[in-house]
PDB file of N, CA and C in Angstrom:
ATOM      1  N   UNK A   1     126.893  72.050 123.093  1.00  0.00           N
ATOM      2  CA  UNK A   1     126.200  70.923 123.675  1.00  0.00           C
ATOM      3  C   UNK A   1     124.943  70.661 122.860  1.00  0.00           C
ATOM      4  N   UNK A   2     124.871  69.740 122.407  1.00  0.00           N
ATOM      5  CA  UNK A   2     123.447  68.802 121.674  1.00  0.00           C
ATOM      6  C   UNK A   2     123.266  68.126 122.575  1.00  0.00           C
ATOM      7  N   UNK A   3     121.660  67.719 122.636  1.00  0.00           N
ATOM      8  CA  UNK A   3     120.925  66.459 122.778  1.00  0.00           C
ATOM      9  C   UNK A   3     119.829  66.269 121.988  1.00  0.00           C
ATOM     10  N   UNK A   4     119.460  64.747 121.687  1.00  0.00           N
ATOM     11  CA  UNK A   4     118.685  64.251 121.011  1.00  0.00           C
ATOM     12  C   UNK A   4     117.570  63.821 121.620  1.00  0.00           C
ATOM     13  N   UNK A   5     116.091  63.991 121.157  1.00  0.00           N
ATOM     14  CA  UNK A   5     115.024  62.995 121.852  1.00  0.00           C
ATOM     15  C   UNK A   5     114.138  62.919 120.847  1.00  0.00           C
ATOM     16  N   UNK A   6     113.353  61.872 121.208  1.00  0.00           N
ATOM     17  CA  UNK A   6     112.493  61.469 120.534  1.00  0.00           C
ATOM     18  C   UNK A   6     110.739  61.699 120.936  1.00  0.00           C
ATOM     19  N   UNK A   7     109.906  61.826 120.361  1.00  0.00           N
ATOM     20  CA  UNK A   7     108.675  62.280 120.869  1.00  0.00           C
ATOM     21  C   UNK A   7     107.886  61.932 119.766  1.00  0.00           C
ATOM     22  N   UNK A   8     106.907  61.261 119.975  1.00  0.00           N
ATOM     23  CA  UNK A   8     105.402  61.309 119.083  1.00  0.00           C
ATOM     24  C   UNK A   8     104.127  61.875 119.581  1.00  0.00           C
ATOM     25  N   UNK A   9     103.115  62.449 118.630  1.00  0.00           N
ATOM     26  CA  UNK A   9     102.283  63.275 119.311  1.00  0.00           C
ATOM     27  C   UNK A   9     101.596  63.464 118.074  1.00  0.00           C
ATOM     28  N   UNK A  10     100.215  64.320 117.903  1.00  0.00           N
ATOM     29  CA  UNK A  10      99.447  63.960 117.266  1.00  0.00           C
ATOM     30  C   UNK A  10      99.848  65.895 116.220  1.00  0.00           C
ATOM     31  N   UNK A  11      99.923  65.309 114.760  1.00  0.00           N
ATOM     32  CA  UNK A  11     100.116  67.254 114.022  1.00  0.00           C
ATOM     33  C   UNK A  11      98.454  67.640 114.711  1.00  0.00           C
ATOM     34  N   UNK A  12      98.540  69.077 114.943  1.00  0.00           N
ATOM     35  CA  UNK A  12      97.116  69.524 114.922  1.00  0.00           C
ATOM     36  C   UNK A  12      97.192  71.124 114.465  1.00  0.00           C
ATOM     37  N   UNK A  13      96.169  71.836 113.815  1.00  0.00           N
ATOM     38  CA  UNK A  13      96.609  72.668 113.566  1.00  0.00           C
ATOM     39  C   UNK A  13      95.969  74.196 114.002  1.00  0.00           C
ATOM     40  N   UNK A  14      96.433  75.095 113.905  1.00  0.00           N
ATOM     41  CA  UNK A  14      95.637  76.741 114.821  1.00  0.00           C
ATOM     42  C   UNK A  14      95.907  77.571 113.309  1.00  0.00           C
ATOM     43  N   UNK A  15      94.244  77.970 113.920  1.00  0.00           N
ATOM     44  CA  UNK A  15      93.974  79.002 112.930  1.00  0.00           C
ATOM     45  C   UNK A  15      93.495  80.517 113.544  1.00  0.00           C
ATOM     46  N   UNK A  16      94.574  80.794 112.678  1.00  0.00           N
ATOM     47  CA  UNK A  16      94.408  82.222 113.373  1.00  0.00           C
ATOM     48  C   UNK A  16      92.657  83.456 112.654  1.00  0.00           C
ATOM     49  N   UNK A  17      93.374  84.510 113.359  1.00  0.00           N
ATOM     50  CA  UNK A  17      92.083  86.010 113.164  1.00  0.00           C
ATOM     51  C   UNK A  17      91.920  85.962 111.520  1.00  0.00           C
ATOM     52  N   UNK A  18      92.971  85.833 110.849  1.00  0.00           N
ATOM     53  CA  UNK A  18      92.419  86.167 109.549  1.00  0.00           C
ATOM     54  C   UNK A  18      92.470  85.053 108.915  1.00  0.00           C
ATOM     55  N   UNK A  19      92.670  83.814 109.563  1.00  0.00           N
ATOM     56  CA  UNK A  19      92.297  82.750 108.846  1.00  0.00           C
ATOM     57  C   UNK A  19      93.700  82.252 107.944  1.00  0.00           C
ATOM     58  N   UNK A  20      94.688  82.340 108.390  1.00  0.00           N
ATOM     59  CA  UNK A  20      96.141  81.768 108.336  1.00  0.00           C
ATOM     60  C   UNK A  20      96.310  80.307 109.517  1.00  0.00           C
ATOM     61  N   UNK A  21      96.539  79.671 108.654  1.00  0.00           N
ATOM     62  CA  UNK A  21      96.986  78.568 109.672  1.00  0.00           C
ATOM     63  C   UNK A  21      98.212  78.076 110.158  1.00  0.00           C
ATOM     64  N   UNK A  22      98.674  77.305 111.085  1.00  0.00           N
ATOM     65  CA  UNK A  22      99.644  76.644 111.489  1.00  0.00           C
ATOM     66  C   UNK A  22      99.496  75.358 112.022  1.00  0.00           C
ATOM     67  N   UNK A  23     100.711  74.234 111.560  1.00  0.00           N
ATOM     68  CA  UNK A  23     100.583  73.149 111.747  1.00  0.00           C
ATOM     69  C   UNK A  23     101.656  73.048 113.254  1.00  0.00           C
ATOM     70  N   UNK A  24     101.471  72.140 114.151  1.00  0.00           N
ATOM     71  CA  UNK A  24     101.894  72.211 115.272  1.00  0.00           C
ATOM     72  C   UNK A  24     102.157  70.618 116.076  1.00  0.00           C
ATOM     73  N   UNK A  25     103.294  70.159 116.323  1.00  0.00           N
ATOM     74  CA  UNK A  25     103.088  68.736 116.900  1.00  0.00           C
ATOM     75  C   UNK A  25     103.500  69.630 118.515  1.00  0.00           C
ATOM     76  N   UNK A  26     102.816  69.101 119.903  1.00  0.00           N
ATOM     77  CA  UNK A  26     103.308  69.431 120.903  1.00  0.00           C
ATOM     78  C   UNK A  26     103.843  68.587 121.292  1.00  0.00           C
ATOM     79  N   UNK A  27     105.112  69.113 122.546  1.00  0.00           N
ATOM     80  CA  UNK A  27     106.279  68.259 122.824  1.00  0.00           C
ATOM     81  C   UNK A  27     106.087  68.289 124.179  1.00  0.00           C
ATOM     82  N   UNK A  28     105.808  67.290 124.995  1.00  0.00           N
ATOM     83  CA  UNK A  28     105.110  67.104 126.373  1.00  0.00           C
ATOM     84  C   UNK A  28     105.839  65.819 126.855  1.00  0.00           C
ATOM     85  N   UNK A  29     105.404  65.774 127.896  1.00  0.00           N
ATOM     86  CA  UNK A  29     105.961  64.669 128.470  1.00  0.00           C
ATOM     87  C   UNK A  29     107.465  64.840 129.626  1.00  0.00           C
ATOM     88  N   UNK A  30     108.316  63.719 129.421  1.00  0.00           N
ATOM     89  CA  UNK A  30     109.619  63.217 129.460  1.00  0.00           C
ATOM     90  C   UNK A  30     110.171  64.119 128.741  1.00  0.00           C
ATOM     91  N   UNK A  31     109.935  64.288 127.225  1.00  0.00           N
ATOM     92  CA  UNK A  31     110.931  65.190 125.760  1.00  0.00           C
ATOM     93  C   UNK A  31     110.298  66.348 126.827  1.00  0.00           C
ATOM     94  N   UNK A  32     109.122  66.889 126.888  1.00  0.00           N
ATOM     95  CA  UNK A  32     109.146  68.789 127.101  1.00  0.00           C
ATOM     96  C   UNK A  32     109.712  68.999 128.682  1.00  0.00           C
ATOM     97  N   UNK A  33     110.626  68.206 129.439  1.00  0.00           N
ATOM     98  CA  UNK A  33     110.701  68.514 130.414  1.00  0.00           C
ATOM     99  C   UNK A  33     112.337  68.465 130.047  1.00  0.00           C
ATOM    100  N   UNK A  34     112.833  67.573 129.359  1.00  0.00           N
ATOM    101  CA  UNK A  34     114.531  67.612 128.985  1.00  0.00           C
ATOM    102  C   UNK A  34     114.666  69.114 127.847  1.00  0.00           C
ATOM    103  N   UNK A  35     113.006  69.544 127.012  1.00  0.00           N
ATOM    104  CA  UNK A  35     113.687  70.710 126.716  1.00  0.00           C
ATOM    105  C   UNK A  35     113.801  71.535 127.482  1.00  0.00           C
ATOM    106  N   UNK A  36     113.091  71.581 128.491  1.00  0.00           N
ATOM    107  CA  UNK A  36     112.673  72.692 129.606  1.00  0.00           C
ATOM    108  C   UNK A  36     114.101  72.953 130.330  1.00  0.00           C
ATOM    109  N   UNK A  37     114.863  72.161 130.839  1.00  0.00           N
ATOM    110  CA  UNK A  37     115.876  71.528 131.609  1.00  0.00           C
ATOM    111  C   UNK A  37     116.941  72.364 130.592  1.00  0.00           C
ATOM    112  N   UNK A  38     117.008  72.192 129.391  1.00  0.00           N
ATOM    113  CA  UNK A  38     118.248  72.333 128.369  1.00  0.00           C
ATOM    114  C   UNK A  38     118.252  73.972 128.445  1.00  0.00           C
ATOM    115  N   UNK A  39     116.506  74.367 128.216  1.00  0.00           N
ATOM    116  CA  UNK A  39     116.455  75.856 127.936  1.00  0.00           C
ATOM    117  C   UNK A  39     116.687  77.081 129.421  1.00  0.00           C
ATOM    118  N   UNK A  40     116.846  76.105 130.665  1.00  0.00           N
ATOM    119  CA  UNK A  40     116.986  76.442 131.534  1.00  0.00           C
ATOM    120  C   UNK A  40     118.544  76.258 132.068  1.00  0.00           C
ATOM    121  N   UNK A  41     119.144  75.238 130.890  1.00  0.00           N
ATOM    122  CA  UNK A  41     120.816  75.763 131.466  1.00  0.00           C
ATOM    123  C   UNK A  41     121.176  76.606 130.129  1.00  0.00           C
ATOM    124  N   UNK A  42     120.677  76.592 129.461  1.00  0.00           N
ATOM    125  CA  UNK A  42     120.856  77.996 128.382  1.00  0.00           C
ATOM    126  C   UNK A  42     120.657  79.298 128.907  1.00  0.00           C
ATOM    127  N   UNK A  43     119.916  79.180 129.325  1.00  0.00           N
ATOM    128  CA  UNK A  43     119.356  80.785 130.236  1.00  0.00           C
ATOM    129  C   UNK A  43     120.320  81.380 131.201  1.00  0.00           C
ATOM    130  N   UNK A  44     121.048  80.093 131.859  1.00  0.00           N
ATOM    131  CA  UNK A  44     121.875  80.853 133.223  1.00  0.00           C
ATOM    132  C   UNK A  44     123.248  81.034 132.008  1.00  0.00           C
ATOM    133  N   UNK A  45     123.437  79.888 131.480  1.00  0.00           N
ATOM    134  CA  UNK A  45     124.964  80.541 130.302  1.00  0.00           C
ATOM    135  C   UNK A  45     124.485  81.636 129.770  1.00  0.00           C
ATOM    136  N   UNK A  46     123.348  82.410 128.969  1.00  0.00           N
ATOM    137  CA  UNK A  46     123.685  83.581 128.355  1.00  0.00           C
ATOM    138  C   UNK A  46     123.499  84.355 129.245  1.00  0.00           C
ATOM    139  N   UNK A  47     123.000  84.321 130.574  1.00  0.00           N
ATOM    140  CA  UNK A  47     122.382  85.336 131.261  1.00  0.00           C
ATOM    141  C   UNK A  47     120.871  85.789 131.127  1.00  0.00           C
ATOM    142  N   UNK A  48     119.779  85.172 130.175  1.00  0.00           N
ATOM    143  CA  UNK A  48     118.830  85.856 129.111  1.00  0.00           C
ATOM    144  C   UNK A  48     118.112  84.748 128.802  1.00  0.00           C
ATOM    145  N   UNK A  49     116.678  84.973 128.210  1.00  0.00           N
ATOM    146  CA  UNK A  49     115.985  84.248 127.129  1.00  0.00           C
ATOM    147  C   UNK A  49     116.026  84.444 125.983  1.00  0.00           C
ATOM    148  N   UNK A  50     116.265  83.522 125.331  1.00  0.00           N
ATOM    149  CA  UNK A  50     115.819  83.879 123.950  1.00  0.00           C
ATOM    150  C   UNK A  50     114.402  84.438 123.356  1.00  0.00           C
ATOM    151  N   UNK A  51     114.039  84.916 122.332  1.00  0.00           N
ATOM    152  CA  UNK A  51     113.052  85.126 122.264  1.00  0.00           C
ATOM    153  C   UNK A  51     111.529  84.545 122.576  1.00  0.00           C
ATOM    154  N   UNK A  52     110.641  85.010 123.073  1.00  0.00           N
ATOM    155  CA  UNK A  52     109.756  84.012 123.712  1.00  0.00           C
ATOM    156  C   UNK A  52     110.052  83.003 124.514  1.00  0.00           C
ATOM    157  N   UNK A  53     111.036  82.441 124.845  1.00  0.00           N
ATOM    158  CA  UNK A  53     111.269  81.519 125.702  1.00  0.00           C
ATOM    159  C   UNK A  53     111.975  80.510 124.532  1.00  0.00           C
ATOM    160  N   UNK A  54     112.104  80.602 123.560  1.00  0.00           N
ATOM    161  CA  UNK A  54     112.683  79.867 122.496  1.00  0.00           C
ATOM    162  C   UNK A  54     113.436  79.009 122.556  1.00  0.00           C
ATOM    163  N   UNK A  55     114.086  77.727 122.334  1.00  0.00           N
ATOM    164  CA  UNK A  55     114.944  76.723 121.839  1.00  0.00           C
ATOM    165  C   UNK A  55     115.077  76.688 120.477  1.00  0.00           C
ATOM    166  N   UNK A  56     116.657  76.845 120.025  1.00  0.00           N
ATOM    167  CA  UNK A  56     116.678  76.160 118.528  1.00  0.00           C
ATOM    168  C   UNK A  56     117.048  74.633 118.435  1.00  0.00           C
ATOM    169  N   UNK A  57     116.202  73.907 117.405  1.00  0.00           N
ATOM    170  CA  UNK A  57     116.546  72.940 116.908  1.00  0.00           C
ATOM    171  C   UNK A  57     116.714  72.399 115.850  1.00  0.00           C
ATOM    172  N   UNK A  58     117.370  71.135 115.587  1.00  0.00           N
ATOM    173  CA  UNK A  58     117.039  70.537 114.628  1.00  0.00           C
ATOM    174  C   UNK A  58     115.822  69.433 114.569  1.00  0.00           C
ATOM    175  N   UNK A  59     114.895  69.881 113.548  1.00  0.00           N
ATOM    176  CA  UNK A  59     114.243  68.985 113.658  1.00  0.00           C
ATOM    177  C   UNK A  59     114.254  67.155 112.622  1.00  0.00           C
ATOM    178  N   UNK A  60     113.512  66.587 112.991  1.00  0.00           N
ATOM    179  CA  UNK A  60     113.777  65.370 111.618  1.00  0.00           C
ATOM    180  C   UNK A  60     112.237  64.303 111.769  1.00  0.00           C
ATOM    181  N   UNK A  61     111.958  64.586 110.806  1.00  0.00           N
ATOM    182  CA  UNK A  61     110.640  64.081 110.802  1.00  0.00           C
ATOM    183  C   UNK A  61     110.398  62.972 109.827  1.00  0.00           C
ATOM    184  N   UNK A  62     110.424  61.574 109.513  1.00  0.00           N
ATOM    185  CA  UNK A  62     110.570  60.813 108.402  1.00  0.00           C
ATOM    186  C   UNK A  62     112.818  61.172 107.660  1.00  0.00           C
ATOM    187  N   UNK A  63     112.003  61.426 106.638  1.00  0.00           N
ATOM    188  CA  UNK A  63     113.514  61.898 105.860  1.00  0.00           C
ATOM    189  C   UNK A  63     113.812  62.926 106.011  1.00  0.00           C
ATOM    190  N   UNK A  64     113.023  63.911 106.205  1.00  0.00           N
ATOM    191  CA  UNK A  64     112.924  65.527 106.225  1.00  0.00           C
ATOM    192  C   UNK A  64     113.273  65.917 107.330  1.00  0.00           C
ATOM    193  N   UNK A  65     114.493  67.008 107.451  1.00  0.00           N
ATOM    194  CA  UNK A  65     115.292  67.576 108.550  1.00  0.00           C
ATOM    195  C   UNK A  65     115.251  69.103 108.001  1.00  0.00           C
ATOM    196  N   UNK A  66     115.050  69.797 109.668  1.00  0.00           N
ATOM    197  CA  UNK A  66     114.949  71.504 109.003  1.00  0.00           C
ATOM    198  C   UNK A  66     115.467  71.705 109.984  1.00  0.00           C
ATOM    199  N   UNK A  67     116.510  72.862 110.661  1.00  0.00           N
ATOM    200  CA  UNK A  67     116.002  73.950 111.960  1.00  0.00           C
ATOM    201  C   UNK A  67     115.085  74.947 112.175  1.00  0.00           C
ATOM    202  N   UNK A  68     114.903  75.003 113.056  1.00  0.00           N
ATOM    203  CA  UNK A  68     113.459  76.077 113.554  1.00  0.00           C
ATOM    204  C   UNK A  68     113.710  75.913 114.952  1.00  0.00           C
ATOM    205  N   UNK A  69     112.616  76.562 115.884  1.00  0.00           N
ATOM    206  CA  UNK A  69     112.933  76.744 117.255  1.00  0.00           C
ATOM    207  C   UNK A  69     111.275  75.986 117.800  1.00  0.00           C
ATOM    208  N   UNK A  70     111.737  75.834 119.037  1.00  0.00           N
ATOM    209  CA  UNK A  70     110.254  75.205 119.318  1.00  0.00           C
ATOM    210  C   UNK A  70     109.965  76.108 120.872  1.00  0.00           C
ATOM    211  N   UNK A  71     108.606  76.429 120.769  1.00  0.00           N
ATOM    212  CA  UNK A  71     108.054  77.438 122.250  1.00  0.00           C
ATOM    213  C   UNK A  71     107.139  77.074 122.972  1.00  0.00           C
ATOM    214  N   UNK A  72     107.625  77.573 124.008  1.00  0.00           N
ATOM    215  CA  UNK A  72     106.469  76.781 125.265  1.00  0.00           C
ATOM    216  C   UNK A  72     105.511  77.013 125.217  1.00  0.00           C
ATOM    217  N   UNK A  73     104.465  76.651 125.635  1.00  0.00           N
ATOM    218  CA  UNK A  73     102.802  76.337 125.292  1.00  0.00           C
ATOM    219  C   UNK A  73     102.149  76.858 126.636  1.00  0.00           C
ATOM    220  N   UNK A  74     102.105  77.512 127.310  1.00  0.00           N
ATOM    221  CA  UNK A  74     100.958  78.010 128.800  1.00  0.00           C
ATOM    222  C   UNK A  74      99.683  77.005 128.320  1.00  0.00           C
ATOM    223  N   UNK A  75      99.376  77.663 127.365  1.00  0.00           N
ATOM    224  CA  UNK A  75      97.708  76.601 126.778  1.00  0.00           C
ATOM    225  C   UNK A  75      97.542  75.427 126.850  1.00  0.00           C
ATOM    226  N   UNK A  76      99.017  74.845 126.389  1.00  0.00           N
ATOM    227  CA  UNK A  76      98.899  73.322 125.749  1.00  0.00           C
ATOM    228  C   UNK A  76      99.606  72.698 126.923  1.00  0.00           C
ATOM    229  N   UNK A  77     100.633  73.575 126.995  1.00  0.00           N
ATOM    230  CA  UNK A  77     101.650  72.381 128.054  1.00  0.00           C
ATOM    231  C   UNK A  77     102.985  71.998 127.206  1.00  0.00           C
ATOM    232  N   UNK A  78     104.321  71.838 127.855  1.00  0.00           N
ATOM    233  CA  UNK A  78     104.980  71.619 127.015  1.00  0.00           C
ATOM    234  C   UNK A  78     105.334  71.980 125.935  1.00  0.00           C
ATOM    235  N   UNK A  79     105.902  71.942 125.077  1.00  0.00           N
ATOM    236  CA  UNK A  79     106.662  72.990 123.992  1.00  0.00           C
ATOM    237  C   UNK A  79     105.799  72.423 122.546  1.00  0.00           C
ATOM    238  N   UNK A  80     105.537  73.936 121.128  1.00  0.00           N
ATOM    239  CA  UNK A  80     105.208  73.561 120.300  1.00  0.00           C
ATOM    240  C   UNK A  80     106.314  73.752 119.565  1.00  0.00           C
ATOM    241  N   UNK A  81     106.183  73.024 118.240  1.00  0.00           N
ATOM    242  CA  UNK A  81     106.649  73.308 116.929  1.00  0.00           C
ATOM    243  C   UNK A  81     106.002  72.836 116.227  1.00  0.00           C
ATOM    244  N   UNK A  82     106.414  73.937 115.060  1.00  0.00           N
ATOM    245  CA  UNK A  82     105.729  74.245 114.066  1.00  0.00           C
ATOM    246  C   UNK A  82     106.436  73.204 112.929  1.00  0.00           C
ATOM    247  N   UNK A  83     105.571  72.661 111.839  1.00  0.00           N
ATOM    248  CA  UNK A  83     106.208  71.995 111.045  1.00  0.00           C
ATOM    249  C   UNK A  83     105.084  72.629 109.799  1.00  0.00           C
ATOM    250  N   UNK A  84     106.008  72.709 109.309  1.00  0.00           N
ATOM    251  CA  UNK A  84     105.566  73.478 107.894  1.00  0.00           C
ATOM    252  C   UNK A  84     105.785  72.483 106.634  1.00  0.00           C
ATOM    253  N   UNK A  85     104.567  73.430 105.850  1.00  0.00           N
ATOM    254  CA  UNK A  85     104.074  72.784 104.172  1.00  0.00           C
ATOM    255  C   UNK A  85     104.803  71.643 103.835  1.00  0.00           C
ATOM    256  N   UNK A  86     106.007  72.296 103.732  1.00  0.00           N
ATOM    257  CA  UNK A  86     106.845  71.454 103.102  1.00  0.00           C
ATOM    258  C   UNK A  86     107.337  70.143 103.299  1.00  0.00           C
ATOM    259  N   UNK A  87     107.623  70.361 104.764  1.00  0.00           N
ATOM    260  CA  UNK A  87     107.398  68.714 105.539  1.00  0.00           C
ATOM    261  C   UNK A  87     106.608  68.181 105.481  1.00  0.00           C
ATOM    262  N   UNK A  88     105.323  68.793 105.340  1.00  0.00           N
ATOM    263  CA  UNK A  88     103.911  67.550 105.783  1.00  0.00           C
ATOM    264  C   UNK A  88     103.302  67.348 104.928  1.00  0.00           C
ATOM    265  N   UNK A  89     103.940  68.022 103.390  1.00  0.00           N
ATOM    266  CA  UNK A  89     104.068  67.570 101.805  1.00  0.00           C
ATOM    267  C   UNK A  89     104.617  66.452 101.686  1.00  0.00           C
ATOM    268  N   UNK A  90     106.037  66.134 101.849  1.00  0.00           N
ATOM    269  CA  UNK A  90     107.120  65.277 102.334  1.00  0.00           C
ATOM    270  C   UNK A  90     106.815  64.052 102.631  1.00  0.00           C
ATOM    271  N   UNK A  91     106.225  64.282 103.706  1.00  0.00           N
ATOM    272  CA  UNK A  91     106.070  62.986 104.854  1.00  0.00           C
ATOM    273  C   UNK A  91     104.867  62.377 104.748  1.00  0.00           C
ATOM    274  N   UNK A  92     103.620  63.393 103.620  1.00  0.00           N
ATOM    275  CA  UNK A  92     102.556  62.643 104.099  1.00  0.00           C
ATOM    276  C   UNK A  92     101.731  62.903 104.766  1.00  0.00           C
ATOM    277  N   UNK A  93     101.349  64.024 105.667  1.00  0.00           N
ATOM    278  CA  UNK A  93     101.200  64.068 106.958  1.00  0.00           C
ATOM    279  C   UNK A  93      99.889  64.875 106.623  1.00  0.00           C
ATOM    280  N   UNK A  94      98.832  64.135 107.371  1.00  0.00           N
ATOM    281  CA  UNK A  94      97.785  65.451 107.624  1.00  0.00           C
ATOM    282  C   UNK A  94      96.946  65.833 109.338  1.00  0.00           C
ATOM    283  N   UNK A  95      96.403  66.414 109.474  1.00  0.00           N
ATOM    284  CA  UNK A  95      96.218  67.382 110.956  1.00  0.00           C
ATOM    285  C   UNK A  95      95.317  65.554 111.238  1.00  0.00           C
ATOM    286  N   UNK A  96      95.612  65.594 112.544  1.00  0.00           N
ATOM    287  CA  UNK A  96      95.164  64.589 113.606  1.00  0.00           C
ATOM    288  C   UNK A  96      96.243  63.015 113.251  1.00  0.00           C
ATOM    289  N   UNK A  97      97.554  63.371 112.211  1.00  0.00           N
ATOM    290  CA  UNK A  97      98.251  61.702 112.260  1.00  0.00           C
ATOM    291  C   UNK A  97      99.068  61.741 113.260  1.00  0.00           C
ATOM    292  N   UNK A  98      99.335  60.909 113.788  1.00  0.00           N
ATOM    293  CA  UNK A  98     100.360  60.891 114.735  1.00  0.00           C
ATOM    294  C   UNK A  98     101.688  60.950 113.929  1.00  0.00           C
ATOM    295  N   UNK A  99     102.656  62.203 114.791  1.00  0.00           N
ATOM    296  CA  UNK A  99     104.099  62.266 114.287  1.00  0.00           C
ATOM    297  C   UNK A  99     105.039  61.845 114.798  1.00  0.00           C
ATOM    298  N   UNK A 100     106.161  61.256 114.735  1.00  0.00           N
ATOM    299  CA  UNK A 100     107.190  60.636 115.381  1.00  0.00           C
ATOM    300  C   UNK A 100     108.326  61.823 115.422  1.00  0.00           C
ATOM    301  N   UNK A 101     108.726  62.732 115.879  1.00  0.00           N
ATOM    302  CA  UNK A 101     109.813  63.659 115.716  1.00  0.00           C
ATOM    303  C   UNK A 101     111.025  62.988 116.201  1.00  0.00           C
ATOM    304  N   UNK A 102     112.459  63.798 115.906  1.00  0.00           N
ATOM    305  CA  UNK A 102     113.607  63.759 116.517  1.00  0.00           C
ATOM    306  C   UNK A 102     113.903  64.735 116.541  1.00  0.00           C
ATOM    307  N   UNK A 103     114.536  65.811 117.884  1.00  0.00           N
ATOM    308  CA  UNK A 103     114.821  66.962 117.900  1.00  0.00           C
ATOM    309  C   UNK A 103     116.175  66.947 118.792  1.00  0.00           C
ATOM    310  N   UNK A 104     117.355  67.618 117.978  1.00  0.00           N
ATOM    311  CA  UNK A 104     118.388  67.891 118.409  1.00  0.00           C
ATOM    312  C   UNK A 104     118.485  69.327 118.927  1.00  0.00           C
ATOM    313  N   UNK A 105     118.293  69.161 120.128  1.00  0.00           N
ATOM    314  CA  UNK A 105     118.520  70.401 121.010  1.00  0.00           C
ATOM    315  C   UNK A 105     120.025  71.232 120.734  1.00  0.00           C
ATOM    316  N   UNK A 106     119.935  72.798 120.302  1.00  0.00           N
ATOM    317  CA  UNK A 106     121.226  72.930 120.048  1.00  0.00           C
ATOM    318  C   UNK A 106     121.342  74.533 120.714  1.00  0.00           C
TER     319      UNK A 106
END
């Protein structure tokens, strides 16, 4: 089972203890409640969570498509993912643009 949604939201990024960063669009709304929903009939089929509470997806951002998983946020609300160098090389993208994602829930 796939599903597709769409979500825009602003990249922002966390920096960690030693000063490593991560780029992050959060997925809130309408989208973080259909992942919530998806990762919650995943849970009763395996019996289990995935790690951290995890979803894998596909992501697609402009032209650029990767998988990775996206995780729920206590802090933020709604689910993050991470979009890395290489995409936001890609696309253009720097911390505070607004991103347009597509994420195929899989």
């Amino acid at each position: 089972m796939s599903e597709a949604i769409t979500h825009t939201a602003p990249l922002w990024r966390w920096t960690g203890e030693n000063n490593g960063s991560w780029h992050f669009v959060t997925i809130g709304g309408e989208a973080g409640e259909a992942i919530a929903a998806h990762e919650a009939m995943r849970r009763l089929e395996l019996g289990h969570r995935r790690g951290f509470g995890s979803v894998r997806v596909t992501a697609r951002i402009g032209t650029s498509e990767w998988r990775t998983s996206v995780f729920p946020s206590k802090a933020e609300g709604g689910w993050l993912l991470p979009v890395k160098a290489a995409v936001r090389k890609a696309e253009g993208l720097a911390e505070g643009d607004a991103v347009s994602v597509t994420l195929t829930l899989t």
